[in-house]
N, C-alpha and C. Protein backbone atom coordinates (compact mmCIF):
# COMPACT_ATOMS: atom_id res chain seq x y z
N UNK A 1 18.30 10.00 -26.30
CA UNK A 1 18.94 9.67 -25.04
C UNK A 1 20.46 9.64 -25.24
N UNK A 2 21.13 10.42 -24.33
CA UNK A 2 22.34 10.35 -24.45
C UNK A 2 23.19 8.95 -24.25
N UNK A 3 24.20 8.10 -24.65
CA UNK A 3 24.74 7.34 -23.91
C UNK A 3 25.82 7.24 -23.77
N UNK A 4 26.63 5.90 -23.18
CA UNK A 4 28.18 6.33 -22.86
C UNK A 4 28.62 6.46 -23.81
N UNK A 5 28.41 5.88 -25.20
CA UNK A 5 29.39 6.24 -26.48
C UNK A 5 29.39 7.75 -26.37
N UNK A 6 28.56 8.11 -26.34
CA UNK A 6 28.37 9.93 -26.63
C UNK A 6 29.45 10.51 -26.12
N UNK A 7 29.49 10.23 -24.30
CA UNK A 7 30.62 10.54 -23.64
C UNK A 7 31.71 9.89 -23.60
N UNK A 8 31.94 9.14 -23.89
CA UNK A 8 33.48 8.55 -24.41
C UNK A 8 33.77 9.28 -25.60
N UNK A 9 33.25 9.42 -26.75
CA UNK A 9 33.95 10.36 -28.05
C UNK A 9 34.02 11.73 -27.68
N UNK A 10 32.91 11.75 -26.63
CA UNK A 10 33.13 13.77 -26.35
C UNK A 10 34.43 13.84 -25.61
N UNK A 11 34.77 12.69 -24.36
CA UNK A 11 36.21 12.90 -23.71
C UNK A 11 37.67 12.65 -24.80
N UNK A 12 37.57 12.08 -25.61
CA UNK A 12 38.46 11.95 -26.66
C UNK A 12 38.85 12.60 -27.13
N UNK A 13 37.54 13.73 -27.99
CA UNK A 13 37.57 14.79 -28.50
C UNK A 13 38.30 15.86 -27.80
N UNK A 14 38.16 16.18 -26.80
CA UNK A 14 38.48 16.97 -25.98
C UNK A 14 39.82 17.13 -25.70
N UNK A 15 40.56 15.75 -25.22
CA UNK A 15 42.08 15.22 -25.11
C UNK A 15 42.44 15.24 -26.57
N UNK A 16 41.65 15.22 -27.75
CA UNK A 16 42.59 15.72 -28.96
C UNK A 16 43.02 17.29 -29.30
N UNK A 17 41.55 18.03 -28.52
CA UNK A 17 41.46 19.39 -28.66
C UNK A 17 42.77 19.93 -27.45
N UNK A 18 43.66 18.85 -26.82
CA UNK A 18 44.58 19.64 -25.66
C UNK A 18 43.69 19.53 -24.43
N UNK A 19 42.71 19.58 -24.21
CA UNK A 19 42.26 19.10 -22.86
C UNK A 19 43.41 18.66 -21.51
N UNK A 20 43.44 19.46 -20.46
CA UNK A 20 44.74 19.58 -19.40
C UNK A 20 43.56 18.64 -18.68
N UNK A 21 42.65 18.93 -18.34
CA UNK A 21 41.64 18.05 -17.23
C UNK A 21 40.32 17.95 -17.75
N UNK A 22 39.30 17.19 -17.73
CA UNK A 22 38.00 16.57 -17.54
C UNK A 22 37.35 16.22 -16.54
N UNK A 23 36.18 16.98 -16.45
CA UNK A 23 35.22 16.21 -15.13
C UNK A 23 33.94 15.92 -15.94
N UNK A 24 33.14 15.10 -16.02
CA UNK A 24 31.63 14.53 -16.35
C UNK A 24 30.71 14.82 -14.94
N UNK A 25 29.99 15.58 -14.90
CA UNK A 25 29.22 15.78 -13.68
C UNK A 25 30.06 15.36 -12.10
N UNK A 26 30.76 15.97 -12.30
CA UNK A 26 31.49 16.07 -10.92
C UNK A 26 33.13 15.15 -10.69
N UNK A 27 32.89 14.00 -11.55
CA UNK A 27 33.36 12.75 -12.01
C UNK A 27 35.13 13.26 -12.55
N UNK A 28 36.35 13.65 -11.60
CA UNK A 28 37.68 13.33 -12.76
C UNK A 28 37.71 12.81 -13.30
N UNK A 29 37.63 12.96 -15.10
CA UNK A 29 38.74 11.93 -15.86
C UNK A 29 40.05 11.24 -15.44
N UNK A 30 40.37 10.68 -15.44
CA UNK A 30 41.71 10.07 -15.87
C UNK A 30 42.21 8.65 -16.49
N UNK A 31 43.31 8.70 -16.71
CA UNK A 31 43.88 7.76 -17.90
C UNK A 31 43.21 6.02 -17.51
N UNK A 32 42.74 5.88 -16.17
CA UNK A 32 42.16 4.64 -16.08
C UNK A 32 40.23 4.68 -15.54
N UNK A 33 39.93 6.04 -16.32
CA UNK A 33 38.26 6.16 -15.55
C UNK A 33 37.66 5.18 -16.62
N UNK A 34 36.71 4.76 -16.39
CA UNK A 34 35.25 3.96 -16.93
C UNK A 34 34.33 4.83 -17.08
N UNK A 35 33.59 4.40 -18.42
CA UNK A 35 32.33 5.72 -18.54
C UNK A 35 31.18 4.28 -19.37
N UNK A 36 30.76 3.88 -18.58
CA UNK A 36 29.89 2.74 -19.20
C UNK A 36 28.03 2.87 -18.72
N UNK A 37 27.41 2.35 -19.52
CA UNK A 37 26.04 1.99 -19.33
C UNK A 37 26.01 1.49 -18.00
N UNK A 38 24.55 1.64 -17.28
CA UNK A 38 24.60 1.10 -16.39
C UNK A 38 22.89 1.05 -16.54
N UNK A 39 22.22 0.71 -17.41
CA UNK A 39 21.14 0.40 -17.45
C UNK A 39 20.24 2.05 -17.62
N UNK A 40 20.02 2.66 -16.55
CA UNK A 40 19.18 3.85 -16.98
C UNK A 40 19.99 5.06 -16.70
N UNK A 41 21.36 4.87 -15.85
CA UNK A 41 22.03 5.81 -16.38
C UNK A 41 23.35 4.93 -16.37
N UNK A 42 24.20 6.28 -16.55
CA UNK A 42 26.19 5.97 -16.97
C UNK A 42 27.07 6.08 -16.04
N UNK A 43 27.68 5.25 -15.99
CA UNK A 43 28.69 5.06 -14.89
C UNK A 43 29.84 5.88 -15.09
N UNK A 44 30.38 6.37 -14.21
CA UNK A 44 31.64 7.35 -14.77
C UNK A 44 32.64 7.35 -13.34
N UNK A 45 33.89 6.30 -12.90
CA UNK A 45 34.37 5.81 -12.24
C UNK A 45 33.64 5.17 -11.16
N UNK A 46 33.16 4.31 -11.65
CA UNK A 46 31.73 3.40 -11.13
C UNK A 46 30.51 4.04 -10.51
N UNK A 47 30.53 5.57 -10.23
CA UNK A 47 29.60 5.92 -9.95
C UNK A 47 28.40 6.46 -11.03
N UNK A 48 27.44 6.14 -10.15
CA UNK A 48 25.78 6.36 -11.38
C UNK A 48 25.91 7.93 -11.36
N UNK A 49 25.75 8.38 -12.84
CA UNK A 49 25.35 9.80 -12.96
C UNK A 49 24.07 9.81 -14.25
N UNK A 50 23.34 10.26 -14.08
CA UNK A 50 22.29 11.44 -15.22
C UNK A 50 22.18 12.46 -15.61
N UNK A 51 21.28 12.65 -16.73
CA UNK A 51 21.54 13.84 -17.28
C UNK A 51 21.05 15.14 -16.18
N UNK A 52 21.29 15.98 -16.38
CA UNK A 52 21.98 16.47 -17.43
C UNK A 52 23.34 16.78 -17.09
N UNK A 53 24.29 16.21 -18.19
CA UNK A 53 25.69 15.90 -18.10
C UNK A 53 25.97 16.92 -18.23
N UNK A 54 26.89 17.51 -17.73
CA UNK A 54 28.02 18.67 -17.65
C UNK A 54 29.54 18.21 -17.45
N UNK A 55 29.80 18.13 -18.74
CA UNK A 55 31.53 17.88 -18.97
C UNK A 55 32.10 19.56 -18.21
N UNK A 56 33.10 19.57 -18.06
CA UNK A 56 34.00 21.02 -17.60
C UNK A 56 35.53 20.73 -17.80
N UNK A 57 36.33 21.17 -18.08
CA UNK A 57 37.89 20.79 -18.98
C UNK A 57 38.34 22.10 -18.75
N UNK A 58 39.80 22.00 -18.32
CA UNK A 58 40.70 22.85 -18.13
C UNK A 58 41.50 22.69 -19.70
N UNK A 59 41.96 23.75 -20.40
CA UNK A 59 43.08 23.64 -21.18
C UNK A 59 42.35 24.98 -22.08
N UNK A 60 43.06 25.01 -23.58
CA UNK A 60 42.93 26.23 -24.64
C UNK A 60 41.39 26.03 -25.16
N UNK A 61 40.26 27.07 -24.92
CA UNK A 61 38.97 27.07 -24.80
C UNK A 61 39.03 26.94 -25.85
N UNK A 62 39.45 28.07 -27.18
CA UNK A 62 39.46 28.10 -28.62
C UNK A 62 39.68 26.82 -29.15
N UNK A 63 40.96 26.03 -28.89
CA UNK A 63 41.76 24.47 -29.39
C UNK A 63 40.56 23.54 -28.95
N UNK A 64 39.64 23.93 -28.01
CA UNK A 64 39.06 22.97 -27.74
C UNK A 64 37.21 23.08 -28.36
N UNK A 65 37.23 24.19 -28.17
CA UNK A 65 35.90 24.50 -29.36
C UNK A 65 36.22 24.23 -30.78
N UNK A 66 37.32 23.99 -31.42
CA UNK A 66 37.57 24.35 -32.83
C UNK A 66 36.91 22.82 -32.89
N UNK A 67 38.06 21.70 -32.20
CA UNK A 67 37.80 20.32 -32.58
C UNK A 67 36.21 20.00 -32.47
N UNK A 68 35.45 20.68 -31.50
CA UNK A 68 34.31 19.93 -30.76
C UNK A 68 33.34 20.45 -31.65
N UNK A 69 33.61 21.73 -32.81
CA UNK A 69 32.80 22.41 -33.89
C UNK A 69 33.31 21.56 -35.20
N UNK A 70 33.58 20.95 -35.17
CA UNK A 70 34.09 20.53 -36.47
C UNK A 70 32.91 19.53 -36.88
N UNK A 71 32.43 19.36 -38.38
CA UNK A 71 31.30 18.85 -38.77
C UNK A 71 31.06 17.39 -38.11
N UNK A 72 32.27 16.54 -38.11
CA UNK A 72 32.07 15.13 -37.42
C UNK A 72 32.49 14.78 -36.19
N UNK A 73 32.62 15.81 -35.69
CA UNK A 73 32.83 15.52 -34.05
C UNK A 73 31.42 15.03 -33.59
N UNK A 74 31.02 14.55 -32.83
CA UNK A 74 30.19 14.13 -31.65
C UNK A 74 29.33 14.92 -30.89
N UNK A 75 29.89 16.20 -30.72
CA UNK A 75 29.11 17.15 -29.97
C UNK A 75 28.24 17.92 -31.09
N UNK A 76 28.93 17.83 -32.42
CA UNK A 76 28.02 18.30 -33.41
C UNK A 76 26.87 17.25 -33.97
N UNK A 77 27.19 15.80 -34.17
CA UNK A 77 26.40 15.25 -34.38
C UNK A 77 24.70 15.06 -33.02
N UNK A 78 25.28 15.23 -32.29
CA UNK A 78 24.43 14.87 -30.83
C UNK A 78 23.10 17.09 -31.17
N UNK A 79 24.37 18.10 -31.48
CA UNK A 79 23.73 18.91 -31.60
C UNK A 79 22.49 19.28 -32.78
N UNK A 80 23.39 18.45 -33.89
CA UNK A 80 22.04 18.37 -35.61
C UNK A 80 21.54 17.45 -35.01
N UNK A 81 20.87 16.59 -33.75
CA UNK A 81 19.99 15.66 -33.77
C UNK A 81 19.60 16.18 -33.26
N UNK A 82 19.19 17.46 -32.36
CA UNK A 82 18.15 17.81 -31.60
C UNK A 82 18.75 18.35 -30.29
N UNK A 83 19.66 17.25 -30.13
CA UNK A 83 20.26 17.52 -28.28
C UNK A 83 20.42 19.07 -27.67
N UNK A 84 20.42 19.05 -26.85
CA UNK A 84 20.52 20.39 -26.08
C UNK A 84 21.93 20.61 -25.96
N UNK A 85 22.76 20.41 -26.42
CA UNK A 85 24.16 20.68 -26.31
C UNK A 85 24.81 22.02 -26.34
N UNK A 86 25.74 22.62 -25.62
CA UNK A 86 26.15 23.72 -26.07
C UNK A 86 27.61 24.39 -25.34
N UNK A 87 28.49 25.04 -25.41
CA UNK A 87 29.82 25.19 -24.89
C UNK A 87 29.99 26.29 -24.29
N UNK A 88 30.03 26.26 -23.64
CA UNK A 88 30.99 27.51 -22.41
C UNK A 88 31.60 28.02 -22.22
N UNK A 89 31.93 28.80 -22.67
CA UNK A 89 33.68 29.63 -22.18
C UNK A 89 33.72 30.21 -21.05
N UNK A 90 34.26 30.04 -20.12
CA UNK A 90 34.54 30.62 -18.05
C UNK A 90 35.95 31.08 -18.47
N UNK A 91 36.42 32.19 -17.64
CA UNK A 91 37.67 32.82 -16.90
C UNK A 91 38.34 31.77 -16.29
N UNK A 92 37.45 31.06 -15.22
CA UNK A 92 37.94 29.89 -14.58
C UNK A 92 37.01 28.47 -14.00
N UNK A 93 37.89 27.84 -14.08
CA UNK A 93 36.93 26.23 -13.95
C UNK A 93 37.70 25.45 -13.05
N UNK A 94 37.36 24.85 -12.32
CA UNK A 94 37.60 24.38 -10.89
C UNK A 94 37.39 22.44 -11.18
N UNK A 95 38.50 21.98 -11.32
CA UNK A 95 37.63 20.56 -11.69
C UNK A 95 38.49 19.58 -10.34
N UNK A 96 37.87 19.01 -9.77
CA UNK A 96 37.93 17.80 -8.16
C UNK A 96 39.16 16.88 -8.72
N UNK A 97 39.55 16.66 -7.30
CA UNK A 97 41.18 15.30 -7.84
C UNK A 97 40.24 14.24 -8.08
N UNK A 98 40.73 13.22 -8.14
CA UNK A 98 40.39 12.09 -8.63
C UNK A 98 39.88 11.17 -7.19
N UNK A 99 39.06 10.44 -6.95
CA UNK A 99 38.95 10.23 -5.83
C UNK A 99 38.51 8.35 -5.35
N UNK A 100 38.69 8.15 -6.89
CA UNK A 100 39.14 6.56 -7.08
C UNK A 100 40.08 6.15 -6.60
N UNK A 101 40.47 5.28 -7.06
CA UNK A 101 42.11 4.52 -6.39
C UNK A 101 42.70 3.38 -7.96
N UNK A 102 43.90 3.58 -8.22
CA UNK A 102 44.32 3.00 -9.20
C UNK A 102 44.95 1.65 -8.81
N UNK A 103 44.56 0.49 -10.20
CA UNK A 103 45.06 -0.61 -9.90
C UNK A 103 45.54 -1.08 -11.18
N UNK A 104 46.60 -1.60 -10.78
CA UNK A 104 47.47 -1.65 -12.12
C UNK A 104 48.03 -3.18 -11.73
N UNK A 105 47.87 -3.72 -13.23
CA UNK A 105 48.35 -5.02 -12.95
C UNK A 105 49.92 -5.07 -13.95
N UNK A 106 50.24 -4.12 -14.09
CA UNK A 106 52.01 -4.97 -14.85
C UNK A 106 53.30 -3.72 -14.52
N UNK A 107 52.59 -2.95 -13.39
CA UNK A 107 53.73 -2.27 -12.92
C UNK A 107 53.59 -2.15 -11.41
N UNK A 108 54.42 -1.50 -10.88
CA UNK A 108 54.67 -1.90 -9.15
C UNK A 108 55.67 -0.42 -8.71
N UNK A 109 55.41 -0.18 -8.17
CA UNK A 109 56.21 1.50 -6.72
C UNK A 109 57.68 1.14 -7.29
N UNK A 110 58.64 1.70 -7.57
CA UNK A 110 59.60 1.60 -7.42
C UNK A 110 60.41 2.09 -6.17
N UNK A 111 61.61 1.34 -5.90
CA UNK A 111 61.80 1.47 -4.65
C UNK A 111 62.71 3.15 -4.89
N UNK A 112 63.19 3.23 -3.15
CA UNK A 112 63.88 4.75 -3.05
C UNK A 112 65.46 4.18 -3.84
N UNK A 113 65.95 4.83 -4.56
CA UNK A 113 67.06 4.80 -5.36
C UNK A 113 68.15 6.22 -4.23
């Protein structure tokens, strides 16, 4: 069974491999998303998703296969266990804005200067 650790080190991985954008089944990444348990499935900006997960990432396909092939990455360990895992290369990939709302507690709008 996949869980959120899985997808938290695979989004990591990814932002080390140069990753420009991330989506988890439909889901934008960004610098304040949540990817947590939620009992029988994973939350990924509070919404419930299941398998089967489909990450999709804008940035250098190669930079980003090299990291995600490398013996101790995550996507390799999840793949020597059996998992159905496997990578994609597209022309083009289409990934949704973000459609949360950010809340930040130690900064504030700056005014018009």
């Amino acid at each position: 069974m996949i869980h959120d650790k899985h997808l938290l080190y695979i989004v990591y991985e990814l932002r080390v491999g140069g990753a420009e954008a991330i989506s988890i089944n439909g889901q934008r990444i960004v610098c304040s998303s949540d990817i947590r348990c939620m009992g029988t499935t994973i939350g990924v900006n509070t919404i419930a998703i299941g398998p089967p997960f489909v990450i999709r990432t804008i940035g250098d396909p190669d930079r980003m296969s090299k990291v995600l092939e490398t013996k101790t990455s995550q996507y390799n360990i999840l793949k020597m266990a059996g998992y159905p895992v496997r990578i994609e290369k597209k022309d083009k990939v289409t990934i949704g804005s973000y459609k949360g709302s950010y809340q930040f507690s130690y900064t504030e709008p700056k005014g018009e200067q």
